[in-house]
Protein backbone atom coordinates (compact mmCIF):
# COMPACT_ATOMS: atom_id res chain seq x y z
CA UNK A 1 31.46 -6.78 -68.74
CA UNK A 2 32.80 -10.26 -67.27
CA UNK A 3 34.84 -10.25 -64.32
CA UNK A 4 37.96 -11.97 -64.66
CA UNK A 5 39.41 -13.27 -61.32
CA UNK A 6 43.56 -14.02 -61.30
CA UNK A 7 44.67 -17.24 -60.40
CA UNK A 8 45.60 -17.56 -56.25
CA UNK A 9 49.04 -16.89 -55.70
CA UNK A 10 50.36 -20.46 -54.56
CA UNK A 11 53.26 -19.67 -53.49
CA UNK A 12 51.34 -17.47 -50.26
CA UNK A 13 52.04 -19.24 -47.06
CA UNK A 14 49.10 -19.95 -46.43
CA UNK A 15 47.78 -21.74 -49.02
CA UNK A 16 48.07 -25.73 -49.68
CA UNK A 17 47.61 -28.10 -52.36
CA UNK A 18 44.30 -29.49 -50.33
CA UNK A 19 43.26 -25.92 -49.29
CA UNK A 20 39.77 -25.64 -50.25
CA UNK A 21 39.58 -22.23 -51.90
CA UNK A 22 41.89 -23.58 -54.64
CA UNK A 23 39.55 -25.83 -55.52
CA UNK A 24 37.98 -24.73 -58.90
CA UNK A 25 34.07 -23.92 -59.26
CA UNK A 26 31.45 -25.28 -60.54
CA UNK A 27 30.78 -23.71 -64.23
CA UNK A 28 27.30 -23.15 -63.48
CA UNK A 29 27.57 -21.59 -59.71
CA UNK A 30 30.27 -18.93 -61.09
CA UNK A 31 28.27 -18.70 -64.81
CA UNK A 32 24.58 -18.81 -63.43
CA UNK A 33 24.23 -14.73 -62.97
CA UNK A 34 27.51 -13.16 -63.80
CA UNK A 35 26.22 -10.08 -62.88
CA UNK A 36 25.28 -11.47 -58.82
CA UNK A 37 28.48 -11.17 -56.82
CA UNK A 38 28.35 -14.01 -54.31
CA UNK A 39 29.50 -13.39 -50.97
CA UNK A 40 31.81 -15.38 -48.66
CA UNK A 41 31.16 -15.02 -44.72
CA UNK A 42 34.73 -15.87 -43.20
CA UNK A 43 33.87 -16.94 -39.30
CA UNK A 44 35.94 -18.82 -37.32
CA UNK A 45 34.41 -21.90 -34.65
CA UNK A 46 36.04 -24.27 -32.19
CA UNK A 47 34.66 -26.94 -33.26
CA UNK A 48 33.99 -27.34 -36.80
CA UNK A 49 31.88 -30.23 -35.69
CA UNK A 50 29.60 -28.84 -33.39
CA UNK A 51 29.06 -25.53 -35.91
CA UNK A 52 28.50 -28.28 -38.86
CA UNK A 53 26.06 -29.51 -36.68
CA UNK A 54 23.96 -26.64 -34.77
CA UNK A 55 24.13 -24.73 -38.49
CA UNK A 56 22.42 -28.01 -39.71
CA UNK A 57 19.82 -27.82 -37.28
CA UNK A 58 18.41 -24.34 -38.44
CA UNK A 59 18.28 -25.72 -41.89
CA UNK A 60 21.22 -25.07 -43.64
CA UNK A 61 23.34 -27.36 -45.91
CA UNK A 62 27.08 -27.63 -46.72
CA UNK A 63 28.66 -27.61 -49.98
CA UNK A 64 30.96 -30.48 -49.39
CA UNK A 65 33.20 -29.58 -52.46
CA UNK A 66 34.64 -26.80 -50.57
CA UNK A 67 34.73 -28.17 -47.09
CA UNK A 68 37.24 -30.50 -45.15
CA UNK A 69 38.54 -30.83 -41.90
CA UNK A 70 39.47 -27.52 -41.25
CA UNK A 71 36.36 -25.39 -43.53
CA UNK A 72 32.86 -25.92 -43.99
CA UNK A 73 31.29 -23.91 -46.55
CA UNK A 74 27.83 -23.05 -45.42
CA UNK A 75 24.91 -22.37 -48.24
CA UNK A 76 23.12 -19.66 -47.10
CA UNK A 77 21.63 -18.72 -50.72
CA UNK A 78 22.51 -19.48 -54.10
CA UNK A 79 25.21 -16.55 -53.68
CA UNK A 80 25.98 -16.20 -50.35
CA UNK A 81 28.36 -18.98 -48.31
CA UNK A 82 29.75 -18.91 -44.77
CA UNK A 83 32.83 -20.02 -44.17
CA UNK A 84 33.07 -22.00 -40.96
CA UNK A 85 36.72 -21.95 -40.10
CA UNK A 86 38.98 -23.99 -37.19
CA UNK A 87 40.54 -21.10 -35.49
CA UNK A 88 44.24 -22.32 -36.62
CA UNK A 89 43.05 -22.02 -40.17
CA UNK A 90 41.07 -18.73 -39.80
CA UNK A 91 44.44 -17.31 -37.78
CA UNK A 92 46.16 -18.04 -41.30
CA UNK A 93 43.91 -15.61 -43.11
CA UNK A 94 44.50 -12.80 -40.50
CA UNK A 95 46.83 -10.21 -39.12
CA UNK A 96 46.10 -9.68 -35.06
CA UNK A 97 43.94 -12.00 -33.29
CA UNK A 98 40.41 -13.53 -33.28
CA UNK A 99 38.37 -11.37 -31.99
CA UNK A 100 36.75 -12.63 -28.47
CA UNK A 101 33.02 -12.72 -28.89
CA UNK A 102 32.69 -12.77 -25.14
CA UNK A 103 34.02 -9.57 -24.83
CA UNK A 104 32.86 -7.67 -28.38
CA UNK A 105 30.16 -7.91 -30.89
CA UNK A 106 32.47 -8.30 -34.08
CA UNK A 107 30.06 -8.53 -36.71
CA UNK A 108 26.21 -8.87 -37.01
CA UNK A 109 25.04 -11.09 -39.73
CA UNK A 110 21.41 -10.26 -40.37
CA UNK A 111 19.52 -12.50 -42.92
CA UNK A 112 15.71 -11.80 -44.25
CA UNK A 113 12.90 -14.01 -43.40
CA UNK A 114 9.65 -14.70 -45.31
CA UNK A 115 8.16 -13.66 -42.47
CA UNK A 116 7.44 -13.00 -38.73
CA UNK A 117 6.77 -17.10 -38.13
CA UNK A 118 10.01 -17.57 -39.94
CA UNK A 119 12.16 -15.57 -37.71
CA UNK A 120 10.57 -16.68 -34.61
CA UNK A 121 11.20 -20.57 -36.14
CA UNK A 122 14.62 -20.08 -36.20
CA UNK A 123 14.97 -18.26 -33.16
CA UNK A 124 13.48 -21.17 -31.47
CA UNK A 125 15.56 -23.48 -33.42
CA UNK A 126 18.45 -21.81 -32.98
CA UNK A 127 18.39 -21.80 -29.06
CA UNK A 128 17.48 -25.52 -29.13
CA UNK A 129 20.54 -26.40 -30.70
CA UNK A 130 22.75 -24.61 -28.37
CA UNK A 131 22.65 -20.86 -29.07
CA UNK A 132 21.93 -17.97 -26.75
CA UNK A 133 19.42 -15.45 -27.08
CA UNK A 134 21.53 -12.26 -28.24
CA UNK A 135 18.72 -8.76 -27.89
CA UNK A 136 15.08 -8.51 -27.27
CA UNK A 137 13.11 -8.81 -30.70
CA UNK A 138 12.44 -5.67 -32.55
CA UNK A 139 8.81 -5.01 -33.58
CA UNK A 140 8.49 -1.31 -35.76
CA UNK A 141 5.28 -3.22 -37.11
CA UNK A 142 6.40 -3.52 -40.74
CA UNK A 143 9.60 -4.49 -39.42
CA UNK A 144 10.36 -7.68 -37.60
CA UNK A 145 13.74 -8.89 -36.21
CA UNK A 146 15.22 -11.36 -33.57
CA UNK A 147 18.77 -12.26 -33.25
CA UNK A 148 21.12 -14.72 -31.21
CA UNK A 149 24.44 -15.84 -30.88
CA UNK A 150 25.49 -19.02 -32.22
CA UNK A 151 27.98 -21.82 -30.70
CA UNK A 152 30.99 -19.44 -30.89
CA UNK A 153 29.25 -16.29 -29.90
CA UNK A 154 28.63 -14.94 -33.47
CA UNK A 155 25.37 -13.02 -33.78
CA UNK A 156 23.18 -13.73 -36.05
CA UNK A 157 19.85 -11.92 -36.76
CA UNK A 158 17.05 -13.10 -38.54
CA UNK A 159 14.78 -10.05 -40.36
CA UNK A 160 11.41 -9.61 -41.95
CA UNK A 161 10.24 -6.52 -43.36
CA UNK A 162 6.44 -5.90 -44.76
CA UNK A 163 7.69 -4.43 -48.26
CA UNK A 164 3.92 -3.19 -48.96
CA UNK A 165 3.68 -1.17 -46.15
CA UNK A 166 4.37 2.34 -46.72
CA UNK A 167 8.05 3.36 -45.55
CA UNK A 168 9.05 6.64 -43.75
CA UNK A 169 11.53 8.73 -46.58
């Protein structure tokens, strides 16, 4: 069965003409694996600038086509995108307020690692480019995880699990 998605409203206030998410697809991004949902991360940064930048560091790219002054759409996998949003924009989206990172965890977005040397590598990267370290590591042996906070207090945790080793049911 093929999803069919309806057209954005455009008459919602908070949509524009140049507001990115009107913006058609790409065919093949949308066609590739119609049965693969893709997933949109919806964070919101100070300075779009800065998060362009220390998100660059770790390795990511940006899919220009979808970003501007006030968005940056972060690849994080073929399916999976962050949203890096100015606050003013990411207030349009919401009802209440942003939550304040210095005061509660909102979300923790854990991604898998190849490995124990990856998640230390970007650990170490991410701390060089401005982060702070968030928990101590985890070690359960076949399970590996550390985790930080990025520019805007977001947490973000790197994982690696040892999929041959025999799990506990």
């Amino acid at each position: 069965m093929k999803a069919v998605f309806p057209a954005p409203d455009k008459s919602l206030s908070y949509l524009s003409a140049e507001d990115v998410r009107l913006r058609p697809w790409p065919v093949n991004i949308i066609t590739r694996n119609a049965s693969m949902r893709m997933i949109f991360v919806n964070l919101p940064v100070k300075d779009l600038k800065a998060s362009r930048s220390f998100f660059s560091s770790l390795g990511f790219t940006f899919n220009e086509q979808f970003s501007d002054d006030t968005a940056a759409c972060m690849v994080i996998d073929d399916n999976i995108f962050a949203m890096l949003l100015t606050e003013p924009k990411f207030r349009s989206f919401i009802v209440g307020e942003i939550s304040d990172t210095a005061r509660a965890t909102e979300v923790i977005t854990a991604l898998s690692a190849g490995s124990r040397a990856e998640c230390d590598e970007m650990f170490d990267k991410a701390i060089a480019a401005g982060g702070k370290p968030w928990k101590p590591a985890i070690d359960y042996g076949s399970m590996y995880g550390v985790s930080f906070q990025d520019l805007d207090g977001h947490v973000w945790e790197f994982m690696w699990m040892d999929m041959s080793a025999e799990q506990p049911a």
